[in-house]
C-alpha atoms as a PDB file:
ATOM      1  CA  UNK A   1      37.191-111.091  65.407  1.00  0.00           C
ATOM      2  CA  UNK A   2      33.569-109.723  65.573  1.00  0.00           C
ATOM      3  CA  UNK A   3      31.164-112.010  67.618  1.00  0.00           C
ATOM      4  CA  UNK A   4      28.814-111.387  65.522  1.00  0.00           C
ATOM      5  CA  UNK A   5      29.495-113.158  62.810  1.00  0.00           C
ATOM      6  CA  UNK A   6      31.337-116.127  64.306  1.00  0.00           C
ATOM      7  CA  UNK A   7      27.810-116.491  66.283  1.00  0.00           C
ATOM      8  CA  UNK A   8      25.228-116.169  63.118  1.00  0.00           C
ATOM      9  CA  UNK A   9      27.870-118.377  61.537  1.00  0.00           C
ATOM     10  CA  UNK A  10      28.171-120.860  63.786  1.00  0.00           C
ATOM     11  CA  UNK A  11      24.090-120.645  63.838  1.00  0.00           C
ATOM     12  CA  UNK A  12      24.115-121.490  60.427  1.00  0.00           C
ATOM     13  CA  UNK A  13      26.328-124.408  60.629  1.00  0.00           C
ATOM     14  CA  UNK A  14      24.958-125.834  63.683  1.00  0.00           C
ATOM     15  CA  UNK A  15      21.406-126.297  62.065  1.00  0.00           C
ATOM     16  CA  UNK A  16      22.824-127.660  59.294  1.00  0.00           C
ATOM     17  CA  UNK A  17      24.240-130.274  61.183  1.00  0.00           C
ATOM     18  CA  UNK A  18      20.878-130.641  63.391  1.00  0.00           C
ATOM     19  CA  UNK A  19      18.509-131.111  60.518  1.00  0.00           C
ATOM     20  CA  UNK A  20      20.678-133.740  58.326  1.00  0.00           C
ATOM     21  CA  UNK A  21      21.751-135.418  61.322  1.00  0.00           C
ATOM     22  CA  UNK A  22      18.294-136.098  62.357  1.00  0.00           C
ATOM     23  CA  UNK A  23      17.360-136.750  58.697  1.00  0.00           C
ATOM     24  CA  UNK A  24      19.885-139.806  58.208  1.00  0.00           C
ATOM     25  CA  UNK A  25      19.212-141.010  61.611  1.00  0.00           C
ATOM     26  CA  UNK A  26      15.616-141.360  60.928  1.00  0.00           C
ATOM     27  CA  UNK A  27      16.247-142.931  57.540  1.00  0.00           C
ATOM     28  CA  UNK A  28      18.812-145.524  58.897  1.00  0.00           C
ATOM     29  CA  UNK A  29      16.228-146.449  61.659  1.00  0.00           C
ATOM     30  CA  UNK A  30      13.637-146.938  59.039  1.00  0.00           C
ATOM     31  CA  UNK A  31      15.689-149.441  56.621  1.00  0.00           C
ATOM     32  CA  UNK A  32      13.872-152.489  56.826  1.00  0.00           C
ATOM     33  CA  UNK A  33      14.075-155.969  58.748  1.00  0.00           C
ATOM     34  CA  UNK A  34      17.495-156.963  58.253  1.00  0.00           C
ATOM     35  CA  UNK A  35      18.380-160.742  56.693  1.00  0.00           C
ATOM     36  CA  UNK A  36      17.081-163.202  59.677  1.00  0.00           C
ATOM     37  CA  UNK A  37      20.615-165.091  60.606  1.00  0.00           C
ATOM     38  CA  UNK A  38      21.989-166.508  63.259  1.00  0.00           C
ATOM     39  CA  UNK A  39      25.419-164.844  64.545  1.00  0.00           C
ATOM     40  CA  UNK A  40      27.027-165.178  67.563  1.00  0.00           C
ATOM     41  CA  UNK A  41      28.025-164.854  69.824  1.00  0.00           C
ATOM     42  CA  UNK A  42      25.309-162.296  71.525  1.00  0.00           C
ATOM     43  CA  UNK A  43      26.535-160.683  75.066  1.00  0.00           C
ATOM     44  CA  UNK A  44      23.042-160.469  75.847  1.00  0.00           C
ATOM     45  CA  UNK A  45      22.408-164.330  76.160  1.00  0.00           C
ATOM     46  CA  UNK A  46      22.337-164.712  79.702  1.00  0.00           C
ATOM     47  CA  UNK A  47      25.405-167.599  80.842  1.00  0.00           C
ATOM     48  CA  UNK A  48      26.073-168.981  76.879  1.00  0.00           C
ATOM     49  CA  UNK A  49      27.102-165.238  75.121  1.00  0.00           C
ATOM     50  CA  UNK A  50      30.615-165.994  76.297  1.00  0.00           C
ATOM     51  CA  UNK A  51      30.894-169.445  74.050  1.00  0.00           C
ATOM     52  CA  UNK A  52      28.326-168.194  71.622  1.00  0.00           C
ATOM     53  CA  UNK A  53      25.403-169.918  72.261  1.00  0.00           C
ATOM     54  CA  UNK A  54      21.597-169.190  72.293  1.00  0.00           C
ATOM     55  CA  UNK A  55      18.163-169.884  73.670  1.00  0.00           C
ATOM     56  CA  UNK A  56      17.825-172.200  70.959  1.00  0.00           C
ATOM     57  CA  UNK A  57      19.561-174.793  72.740  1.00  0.00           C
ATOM     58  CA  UNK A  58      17.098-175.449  75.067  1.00  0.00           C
ATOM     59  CA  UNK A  59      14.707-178.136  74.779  1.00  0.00           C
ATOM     60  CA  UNK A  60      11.122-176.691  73.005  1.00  0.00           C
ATOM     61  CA  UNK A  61      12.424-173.209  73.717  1.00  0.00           C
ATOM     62  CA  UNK A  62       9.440-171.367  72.934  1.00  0.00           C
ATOM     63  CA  UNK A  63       7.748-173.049  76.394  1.00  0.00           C
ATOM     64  CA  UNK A  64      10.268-170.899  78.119  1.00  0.00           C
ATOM     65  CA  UNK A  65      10.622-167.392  79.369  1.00  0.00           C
ATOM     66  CA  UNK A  66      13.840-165.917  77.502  1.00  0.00           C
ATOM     67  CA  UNK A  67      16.972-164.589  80.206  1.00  0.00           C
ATOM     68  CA  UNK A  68      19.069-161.696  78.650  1.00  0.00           C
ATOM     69  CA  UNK A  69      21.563-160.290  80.555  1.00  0.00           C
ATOM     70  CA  UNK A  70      22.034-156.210  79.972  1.00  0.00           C
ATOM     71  CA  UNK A  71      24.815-156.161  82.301  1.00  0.00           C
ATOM     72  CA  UNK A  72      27.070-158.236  79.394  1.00  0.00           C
ATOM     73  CA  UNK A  73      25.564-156.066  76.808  1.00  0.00           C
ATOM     74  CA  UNK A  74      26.899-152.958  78.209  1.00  0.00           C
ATOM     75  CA  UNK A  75      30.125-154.464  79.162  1.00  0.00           C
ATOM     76  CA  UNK A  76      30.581-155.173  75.670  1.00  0.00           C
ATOM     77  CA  UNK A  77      29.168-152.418  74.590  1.00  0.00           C
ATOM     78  CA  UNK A  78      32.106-150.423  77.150  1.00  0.00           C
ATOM     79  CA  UNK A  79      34.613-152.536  75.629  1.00  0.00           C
ATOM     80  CA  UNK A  80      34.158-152.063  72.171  1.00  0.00           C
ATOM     81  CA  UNK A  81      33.473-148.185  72.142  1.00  0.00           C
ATOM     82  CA  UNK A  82      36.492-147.150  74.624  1.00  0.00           C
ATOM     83  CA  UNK A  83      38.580-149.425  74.230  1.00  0.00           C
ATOM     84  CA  UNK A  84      38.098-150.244  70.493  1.00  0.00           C
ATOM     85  CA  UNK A  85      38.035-153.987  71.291  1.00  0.00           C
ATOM     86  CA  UNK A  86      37.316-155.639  67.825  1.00  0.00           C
ATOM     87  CA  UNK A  87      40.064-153.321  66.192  1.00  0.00           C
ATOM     88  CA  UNK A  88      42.816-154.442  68.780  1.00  0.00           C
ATOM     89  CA  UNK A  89      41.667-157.987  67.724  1.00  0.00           C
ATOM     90  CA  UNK A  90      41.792-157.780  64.264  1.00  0.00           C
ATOM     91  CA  UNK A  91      43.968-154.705  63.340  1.00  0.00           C
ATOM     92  CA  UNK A  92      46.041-154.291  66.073  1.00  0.00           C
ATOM     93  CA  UNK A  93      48.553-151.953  63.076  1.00  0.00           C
ATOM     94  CA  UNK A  94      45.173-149.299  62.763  1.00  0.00           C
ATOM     95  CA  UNK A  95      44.150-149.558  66.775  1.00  0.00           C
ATOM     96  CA  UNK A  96      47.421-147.835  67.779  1.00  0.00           C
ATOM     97  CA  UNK A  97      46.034-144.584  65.954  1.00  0.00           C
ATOM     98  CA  UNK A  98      42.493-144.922  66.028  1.00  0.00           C
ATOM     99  CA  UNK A  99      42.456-145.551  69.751  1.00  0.00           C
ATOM    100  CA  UNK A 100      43.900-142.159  70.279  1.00  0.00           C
ATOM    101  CA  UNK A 101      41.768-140.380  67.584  1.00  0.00           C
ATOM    102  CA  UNK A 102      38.572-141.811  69.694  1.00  0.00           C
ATOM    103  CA  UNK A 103      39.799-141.048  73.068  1.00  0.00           C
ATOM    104  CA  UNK A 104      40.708-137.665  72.448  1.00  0.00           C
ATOM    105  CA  UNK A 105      37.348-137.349  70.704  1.00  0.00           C
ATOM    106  CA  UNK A 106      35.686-138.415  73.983  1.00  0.00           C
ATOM    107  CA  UNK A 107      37.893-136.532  75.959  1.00  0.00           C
ATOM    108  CA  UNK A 108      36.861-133.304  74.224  1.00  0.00           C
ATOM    109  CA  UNK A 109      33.121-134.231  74.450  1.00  0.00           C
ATOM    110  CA  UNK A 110      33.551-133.979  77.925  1.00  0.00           C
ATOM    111  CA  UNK A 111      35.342-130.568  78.253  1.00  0.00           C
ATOM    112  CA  UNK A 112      32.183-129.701  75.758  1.00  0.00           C
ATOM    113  CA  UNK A 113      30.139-130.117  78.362  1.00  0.00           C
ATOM    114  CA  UNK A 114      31.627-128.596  81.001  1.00  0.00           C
ATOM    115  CA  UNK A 115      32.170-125.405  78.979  1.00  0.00           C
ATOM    116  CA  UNK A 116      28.084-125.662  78.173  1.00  0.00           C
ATOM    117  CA  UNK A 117      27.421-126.189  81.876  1.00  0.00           C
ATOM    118  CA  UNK A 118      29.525-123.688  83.131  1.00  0.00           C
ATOM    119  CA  UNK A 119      28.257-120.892  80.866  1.00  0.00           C
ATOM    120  CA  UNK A 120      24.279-122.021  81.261  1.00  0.00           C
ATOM    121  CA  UNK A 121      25.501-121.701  85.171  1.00  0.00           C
ATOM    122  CA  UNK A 122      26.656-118.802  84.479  1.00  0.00           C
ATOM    123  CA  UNK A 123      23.662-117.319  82.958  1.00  0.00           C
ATOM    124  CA  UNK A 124      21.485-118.614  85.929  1.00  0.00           C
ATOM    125  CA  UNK A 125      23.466-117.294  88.316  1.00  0.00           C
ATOM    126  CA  UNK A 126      24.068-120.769  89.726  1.00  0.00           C
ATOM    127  CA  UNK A 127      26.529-122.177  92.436  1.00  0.00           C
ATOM    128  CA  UNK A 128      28.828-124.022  90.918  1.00  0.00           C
ATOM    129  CA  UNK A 129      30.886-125.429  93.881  1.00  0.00           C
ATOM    130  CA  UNK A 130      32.156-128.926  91.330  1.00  0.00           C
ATOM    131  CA  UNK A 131      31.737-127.336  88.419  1.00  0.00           C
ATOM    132  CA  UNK A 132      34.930-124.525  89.283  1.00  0.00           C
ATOM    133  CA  UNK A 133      37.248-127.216  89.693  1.00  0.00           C
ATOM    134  CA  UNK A 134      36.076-129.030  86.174  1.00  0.00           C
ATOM    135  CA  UNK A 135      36.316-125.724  84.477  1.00  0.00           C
ATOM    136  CA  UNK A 136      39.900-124.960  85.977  1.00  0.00           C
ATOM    137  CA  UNK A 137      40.768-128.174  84.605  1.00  0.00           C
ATOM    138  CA  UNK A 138      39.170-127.858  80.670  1.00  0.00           C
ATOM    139  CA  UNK A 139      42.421-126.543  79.527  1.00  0.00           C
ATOM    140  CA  UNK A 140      43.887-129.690  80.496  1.00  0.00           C
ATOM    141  CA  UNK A 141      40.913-131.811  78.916  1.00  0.00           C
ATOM    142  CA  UNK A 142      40.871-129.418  76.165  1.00  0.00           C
ATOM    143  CA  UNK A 143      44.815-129.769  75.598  1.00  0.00           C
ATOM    144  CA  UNK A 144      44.991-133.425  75.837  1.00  0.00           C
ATOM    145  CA  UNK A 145      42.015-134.942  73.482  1.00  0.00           C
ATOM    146  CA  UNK A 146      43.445-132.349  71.216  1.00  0.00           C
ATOM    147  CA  UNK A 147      46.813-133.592  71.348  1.00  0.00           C
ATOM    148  CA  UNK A 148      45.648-137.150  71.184  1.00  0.00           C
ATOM    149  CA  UNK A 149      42.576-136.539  68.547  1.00  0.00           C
ATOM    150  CA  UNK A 150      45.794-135.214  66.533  1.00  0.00           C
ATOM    151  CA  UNK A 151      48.314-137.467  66.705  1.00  0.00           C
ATOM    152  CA  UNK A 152      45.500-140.149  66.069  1.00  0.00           C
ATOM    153  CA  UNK A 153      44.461-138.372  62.847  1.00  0.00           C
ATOM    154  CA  UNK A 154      48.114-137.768  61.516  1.00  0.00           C
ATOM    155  CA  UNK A 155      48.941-141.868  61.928  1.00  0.00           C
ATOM    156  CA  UNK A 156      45.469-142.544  60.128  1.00  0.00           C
ATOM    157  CA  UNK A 157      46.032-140.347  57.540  1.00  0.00           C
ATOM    158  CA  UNK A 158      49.629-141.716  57.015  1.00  0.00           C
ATOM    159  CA  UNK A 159      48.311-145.300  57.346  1.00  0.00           C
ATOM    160  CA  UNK A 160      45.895-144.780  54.656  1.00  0.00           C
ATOM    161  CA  UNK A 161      48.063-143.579  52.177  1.00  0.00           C
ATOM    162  CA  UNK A 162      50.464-146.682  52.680  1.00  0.00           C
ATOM    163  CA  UNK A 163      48.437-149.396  53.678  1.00  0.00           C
ATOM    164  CA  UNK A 164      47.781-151.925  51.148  1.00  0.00           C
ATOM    165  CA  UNK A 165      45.179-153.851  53.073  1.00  0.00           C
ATOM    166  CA  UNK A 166      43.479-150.390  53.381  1.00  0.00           C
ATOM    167  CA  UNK A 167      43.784-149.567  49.698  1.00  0.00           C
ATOM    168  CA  UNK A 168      40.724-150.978  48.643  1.00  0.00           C
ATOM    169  CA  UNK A 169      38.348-148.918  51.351  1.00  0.00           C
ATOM    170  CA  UNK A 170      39.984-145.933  50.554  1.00  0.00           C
ATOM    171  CA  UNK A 171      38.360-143.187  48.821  1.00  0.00           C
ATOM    172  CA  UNK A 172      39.737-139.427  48.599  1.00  0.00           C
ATOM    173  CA  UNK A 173      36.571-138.721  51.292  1.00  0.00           C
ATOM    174  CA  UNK A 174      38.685-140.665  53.735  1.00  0.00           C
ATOM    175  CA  UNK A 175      41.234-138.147  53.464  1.00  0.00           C
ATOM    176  CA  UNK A 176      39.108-134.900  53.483  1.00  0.00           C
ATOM    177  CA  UNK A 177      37.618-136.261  56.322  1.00  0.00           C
ATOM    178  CA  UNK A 178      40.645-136.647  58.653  1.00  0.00           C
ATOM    179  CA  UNK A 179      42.592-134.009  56.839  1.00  0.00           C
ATOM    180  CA  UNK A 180      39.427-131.637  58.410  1.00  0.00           C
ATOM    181  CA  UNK A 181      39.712-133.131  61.458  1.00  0.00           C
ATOM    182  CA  UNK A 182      43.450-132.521  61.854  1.00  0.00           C
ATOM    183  CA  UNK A 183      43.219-128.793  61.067  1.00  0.00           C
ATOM    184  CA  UNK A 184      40.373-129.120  63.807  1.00  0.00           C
ATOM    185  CA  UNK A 185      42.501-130.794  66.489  1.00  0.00           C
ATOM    186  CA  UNK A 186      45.831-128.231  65.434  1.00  0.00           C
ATOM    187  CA  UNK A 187      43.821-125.549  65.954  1.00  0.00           C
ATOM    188  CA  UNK A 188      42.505-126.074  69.203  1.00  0.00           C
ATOM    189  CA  UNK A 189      45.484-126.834  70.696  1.00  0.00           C
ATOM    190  CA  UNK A 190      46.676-123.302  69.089  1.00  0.00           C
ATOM    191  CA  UNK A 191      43.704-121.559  71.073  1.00  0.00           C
ATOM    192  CA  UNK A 192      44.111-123.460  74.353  1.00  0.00           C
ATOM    193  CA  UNK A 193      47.727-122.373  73.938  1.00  0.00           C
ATOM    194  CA  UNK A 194      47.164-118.689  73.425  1.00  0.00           C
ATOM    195  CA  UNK A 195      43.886-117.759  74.422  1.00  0.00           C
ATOM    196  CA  UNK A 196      44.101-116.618  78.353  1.00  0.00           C
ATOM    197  CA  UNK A 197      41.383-118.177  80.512  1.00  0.00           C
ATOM    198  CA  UNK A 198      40.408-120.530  77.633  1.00  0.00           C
ATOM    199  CA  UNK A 199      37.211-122.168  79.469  1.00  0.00           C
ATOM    200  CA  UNK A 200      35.847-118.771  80.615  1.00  0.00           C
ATOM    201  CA  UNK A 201      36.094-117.779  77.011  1.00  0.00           C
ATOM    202  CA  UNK A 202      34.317-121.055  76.011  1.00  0.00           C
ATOM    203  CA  UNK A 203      31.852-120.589  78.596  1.00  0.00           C
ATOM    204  CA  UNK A 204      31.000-116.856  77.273  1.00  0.00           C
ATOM    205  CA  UNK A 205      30.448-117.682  73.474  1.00  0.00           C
ATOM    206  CA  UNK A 206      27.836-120.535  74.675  1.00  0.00           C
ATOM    207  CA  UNK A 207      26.311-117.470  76.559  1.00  0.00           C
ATOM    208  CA  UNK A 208      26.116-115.503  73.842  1.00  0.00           C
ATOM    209  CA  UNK A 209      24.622-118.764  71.493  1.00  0.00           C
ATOM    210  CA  UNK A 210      22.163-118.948  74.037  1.00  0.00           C
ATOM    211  CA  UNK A 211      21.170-115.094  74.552  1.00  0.00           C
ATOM    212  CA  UNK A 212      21.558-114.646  71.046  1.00  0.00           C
ATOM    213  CA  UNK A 213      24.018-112.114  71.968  1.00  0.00           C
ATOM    214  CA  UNK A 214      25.977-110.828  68.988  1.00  0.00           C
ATOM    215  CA  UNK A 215      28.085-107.902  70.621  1.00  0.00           C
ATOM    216  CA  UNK A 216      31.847-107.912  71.228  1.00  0.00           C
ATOM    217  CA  UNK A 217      35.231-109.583  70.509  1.00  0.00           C
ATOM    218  CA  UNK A 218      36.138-112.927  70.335  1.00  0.00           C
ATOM    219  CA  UNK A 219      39.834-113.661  70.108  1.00  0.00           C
ATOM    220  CA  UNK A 220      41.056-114.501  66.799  1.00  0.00           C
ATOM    221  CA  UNK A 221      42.325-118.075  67.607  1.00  0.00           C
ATOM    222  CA  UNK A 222      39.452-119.503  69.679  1.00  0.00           C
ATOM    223  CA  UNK A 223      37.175-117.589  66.356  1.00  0.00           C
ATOM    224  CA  UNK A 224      39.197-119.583  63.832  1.00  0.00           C
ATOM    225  CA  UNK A 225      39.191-122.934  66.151  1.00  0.00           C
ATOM    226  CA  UNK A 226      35.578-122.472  66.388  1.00  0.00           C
ATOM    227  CA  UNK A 227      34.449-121.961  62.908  1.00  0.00           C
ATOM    228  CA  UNK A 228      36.387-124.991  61.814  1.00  0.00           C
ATOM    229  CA  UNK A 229      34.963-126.904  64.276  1.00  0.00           C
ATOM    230  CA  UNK A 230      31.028-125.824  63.072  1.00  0.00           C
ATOM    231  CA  UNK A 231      32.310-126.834  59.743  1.00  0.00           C
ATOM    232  CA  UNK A 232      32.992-130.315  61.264  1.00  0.00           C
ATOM    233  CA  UNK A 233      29.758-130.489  62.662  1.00  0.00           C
ATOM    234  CA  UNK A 234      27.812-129.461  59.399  1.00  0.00           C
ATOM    235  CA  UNK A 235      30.192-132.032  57.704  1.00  0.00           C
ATOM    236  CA  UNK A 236      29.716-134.807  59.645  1.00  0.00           C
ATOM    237  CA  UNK A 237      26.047-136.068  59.152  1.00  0.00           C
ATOM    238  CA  UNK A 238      27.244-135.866  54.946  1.00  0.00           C
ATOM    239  CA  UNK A 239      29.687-138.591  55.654  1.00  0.00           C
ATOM    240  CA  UNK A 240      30.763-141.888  56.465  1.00  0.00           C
ATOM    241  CA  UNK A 241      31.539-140.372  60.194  1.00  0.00           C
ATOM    242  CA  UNK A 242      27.528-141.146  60.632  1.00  0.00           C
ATOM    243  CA  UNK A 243      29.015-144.919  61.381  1.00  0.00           C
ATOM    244  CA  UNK A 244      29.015-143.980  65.327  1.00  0.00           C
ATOM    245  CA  UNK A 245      24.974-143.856  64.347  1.00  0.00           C
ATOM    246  CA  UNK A 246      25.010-146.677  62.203  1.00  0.00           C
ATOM    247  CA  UNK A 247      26.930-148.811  64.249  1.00  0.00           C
ATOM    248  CA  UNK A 248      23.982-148.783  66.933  1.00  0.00           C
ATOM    249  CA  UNK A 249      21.486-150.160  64.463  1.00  0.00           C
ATOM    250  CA  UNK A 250      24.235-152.915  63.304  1.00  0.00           C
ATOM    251  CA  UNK A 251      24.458-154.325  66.632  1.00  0.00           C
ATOM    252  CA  UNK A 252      21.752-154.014  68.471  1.00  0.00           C
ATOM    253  CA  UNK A 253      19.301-154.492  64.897  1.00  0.00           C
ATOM    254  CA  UNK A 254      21.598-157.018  63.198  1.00  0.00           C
ATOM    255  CA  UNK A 255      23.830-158.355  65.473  1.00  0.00           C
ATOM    256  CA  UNK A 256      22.122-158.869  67.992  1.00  0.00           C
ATOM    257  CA  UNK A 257      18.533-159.544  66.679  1.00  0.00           C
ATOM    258  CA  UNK A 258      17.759-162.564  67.994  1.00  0.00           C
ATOM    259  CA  UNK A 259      14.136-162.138  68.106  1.00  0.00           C
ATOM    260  CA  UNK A 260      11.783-165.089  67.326  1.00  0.00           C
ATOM    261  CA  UNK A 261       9.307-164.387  64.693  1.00  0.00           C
ATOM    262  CA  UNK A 262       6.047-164.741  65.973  1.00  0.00           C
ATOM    263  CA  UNK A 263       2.613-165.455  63.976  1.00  0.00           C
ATOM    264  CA  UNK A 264       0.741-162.136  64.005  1.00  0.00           C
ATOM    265  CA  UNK A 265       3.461-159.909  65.393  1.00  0.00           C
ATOM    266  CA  UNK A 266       5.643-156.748  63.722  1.00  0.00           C
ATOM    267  CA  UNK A 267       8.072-158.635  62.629  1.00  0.00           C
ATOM    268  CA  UNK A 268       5.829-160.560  60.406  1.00  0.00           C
ATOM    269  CA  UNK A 269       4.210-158.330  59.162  1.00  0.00           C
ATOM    270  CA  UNK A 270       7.171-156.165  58.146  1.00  0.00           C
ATOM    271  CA  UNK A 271       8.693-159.244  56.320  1.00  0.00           C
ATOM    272  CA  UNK A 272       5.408-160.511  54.607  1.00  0.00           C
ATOM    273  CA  UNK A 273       5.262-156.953  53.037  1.00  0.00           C
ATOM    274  CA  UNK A 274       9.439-156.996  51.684  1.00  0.00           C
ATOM    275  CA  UNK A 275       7.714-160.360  50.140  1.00  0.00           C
ATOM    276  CA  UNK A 276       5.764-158.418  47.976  1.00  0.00           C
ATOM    277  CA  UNK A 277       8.390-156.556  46.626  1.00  0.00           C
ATOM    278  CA  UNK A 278       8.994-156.599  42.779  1.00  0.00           C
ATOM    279  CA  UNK A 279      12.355-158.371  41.606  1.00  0.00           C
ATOM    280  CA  UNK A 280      14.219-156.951  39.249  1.00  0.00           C
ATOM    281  CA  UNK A 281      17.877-158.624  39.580  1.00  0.00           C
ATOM    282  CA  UNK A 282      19.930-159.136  36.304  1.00  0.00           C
ATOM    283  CA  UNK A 283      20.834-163.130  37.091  1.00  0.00           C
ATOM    284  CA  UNK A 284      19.180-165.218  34.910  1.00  0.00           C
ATOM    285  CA  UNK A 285      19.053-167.915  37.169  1.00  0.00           C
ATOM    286  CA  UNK A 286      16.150-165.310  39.137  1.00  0.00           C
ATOM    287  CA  UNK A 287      13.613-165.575  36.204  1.00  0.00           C
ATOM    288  CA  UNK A 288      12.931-162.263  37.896  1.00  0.00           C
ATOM    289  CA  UNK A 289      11.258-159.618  34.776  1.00  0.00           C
ATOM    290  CA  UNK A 290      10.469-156.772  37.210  1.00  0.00           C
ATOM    291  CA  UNK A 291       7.199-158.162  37.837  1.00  0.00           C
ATOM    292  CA  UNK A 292       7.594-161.209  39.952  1.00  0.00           C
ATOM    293  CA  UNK A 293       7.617-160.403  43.838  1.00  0.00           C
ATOM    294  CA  UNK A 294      10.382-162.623  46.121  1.00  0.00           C
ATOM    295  CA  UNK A 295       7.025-165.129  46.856  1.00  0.00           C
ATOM    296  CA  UNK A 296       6.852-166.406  43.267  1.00  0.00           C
ATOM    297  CA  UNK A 297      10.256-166.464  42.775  1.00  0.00           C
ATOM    298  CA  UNK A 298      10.922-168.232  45.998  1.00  0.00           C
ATOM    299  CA  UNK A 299       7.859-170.788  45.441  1.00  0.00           C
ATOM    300  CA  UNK A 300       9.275-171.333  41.728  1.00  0.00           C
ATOM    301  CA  UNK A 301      10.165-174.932  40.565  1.00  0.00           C
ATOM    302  CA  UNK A 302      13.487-175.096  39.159  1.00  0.00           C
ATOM    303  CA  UNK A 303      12.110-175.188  35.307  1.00  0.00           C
ATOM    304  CA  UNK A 304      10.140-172.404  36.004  1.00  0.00           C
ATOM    305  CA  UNK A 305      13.162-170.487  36.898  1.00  0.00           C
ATOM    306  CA  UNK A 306      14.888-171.707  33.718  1.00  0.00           C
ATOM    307  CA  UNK A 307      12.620-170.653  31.311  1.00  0.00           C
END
């Protein structure tokens, strides 16, 4: 198949996928101060994460420096995106395929990088004394988080369609989505399989992305494997797939936001301004006519709110 247009195509997909990934990232980390609650427990509590408790037992708190541990957090953190911790824990039925699906995802991000190291080394005309063995062994990195990536999908997509207690979360989306990303993992097994020298080819189209080369051949398999995979890409930010984003902001902003308000600081003054906010819920009990901001409801005596 003609580089050419599996590079301006790939191009074309690729910003797509730049620009509304970058969009919805930036709009997720600009949703506003989150409900204050406590949860628990928080790894980051230094000696009381493990039983859930906070800086709020000591005695007049405030007096005292606060101790976080970031060793915990990232423990956690480990835990929970390898090894899919809370899944195991709560649906051990869906871990058994989504484990896979996620390793094989992480396995491939790694060969990704190899392959784009190797070819910018390439380029440069750089030694690459560590980098030759990696590269010999992308086919096998390639071939497994394909394999895995695969079976993962095929078990979620199963699970979905027969899983009552997944019913209600299911929406024809879910299976687009991992319906793409089987065809995706299929057919990069196929061109690992049949492509000879699989990495060097890898390594040459990233030349050519970065050279903006557009001359020669690129074998038909790797082509197809590749286009599918910038439709992926261009796919992904315009889906519920954005959760590995999300998920950041719903620990570390929600979760984990353990932050004292303090008199004068951000926080405040982000809150005091949601106060301000017009109400315009349907419940009756509310009073709220579109006009009222969450102050004068909230300062409302209970007749008030009647009438």
């Amino acid at each position: 198949m003609s580089a050419s247009v599996v590079i301006l195509l790939l191009y074309f997909l690729l910003a797509i996928m730049v620009v509304t990934f970058t969009v919805r990232t930036i709009r997720i980390a600009k949703y506003p101060v989150h409900l204050r609650w406590e949860l628990s427990p928080v790894p980051h509590e230094k000696g009381r994460g493990a039983y859930g408790g906070s800086y709020l037992e000591e005695f007049e708190w405030w007096k005292k420096p606060r101790e976080k541990s970031l060793v915990n957090e990232l423990i956690y953190m480990f835990k929970e995106i390898v090894f899919l911790k809370a899944l195991w824990e709560h649906n051990r039925k869906m871990w058994y395929f989504s484990f896979p699906f996620h390793f094989g995802l992480y396995i491939l991000f790694v060969m990704a990088v190899v392959v784009v190291l190797g070819g910018i080394s390439g380029l440069l005309n750089l030694p690459q004394p560590g980098l030759g063995l990696l590269r010999t062994g992308a086919p096998l990195l390639a071939g497994t988080g394909y394999i895995l990536g695969g079976i993962g999908a095929l078990g979620l997509f199963v699970g979905r369609l027969f899983s009552q207690r997944l019913k209600p979360v299911t929406t024809p989306a879910s299976f687009i989505n991992l319906a793409l990303l089987l065809t995706f993992f299929i057919s990069g097994v196929y061109a690992v399989a049949v492509v000879s020298d699989f990495p060097h080819e890898m390594a040459v189209v990233v030349q050519n992305l970065i050279t903006v080369n557009l001359s020669g051949e690129i074998a038909a398999p790797l082509a197809i494997h590749l286009i599918v995979a910038g439709v992926f890409l261009a796919y992904l930010p315009f889906t519920q797939m954005m959760h590995f984003v999300a998920k950041y902001f719903t620990y570390h902003e929600v979760r984990w936001d353990d932050e004292p308000l303090e008199v004068g600081g951000k926080m405040e003054a982000e809150i005091q301004e949601l106060l301000q906010q017009t109400v315009t819920w349907a419940a009756p009990h509310l009073g709220a006519d579109g006009k009222k901001n969450w102050v004068d409801i909230a300062t409302a005596s209970p007749s008030e709110e009647i009438e």
